[in-house]
Protein backbone atom coordinates (compact mmCIF):
# COMPACT_ATOMS: atom_id res chain seq x y z
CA UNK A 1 71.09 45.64 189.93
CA UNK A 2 67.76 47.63 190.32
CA UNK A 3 69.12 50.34 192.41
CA UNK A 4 72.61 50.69 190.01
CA UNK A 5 70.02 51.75 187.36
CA UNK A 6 68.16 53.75 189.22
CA UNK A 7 71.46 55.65 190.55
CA UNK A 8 72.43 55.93 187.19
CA UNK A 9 69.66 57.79 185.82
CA UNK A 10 69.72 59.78 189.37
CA UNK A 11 73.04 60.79 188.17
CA UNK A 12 72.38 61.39 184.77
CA UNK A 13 69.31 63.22 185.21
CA UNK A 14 71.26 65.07 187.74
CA UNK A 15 74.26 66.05 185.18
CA UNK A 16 72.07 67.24 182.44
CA UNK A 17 70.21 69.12 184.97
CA UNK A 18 73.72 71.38 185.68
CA UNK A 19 74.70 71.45 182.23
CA UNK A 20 71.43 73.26 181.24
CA UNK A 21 71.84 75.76 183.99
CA UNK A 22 75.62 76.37 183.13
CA UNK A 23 74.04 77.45 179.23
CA UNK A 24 71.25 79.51 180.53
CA UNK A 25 73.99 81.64 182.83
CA UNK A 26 76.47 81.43 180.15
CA UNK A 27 73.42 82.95 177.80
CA UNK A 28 71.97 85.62 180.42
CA UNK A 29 75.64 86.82 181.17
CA UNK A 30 76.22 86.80 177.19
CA UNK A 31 72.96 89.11 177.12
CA UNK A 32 74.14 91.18 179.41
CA UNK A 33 78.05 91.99 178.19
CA UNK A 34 76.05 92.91 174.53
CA UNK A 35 74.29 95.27 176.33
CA UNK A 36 76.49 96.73 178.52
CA UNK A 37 79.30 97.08 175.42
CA UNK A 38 76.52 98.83 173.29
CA UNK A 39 75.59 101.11 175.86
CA UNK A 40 79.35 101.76 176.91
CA UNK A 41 80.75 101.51 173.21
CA UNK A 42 77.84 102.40 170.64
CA UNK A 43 78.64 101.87 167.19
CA UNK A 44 80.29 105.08 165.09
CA UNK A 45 77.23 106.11 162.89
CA UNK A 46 78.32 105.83 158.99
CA UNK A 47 80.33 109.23 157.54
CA UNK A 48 78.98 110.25 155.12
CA UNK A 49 81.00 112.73 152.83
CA UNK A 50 83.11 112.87 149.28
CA UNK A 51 85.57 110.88 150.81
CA UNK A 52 87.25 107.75 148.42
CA UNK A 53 85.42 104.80 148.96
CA UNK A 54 89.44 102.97 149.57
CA UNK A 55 89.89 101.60 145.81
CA UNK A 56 93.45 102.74 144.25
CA UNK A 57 92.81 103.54 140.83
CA UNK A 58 96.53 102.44 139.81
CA UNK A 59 95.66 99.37 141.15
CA UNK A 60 92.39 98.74 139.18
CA UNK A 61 94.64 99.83 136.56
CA UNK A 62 97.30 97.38 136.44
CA UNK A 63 94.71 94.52 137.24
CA UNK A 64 93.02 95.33 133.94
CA UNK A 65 95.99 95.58 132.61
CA UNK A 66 97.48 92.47 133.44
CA UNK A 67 94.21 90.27 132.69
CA UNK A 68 93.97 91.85 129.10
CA UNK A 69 97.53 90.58 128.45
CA UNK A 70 97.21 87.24 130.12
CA UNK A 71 93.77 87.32 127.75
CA UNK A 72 95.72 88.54 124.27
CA UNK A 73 98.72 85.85 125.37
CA UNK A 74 96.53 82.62 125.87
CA UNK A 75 95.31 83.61 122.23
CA UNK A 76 98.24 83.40 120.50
């Protein structure tokens, strides 16, 4: 019964052991690809210009719109 226990924690000792060695690979390779992939494919540095910051005015429009009559209805 002794040496069952003793096995057991052999093994156990012995799977936790790989497990933490399969992380710390899977970490340095992880390490590696970000640095690789920011070296290879920096980010684009911000524009900066008069462009239109992507909001549609007729949008915005018919948004106010439609919450100022969904406002003046619920009054009634």
């Amino acid at each position: 019964m002794e040496n069952m226990v003793s096995e057991s924690f052999k093994y156990m000792i012995l799977g936790m052991g790989i497990v933490f060695v399969f992380l710390y690979v899977m970490v340095l390779v992880l390490q590696l690809q970000t640095r690789l992939i920011k070296k290879y494919f920096p980010p684009k540095p911000p524009e900066t210009g008069n462009k239109p910051d992507g909001v549609d005015k007729k949008k915005v429009a018919a948004a106010i719109a439609a919450i100022q009559h969904h406002k003046n209805f619920a009054n009634k």
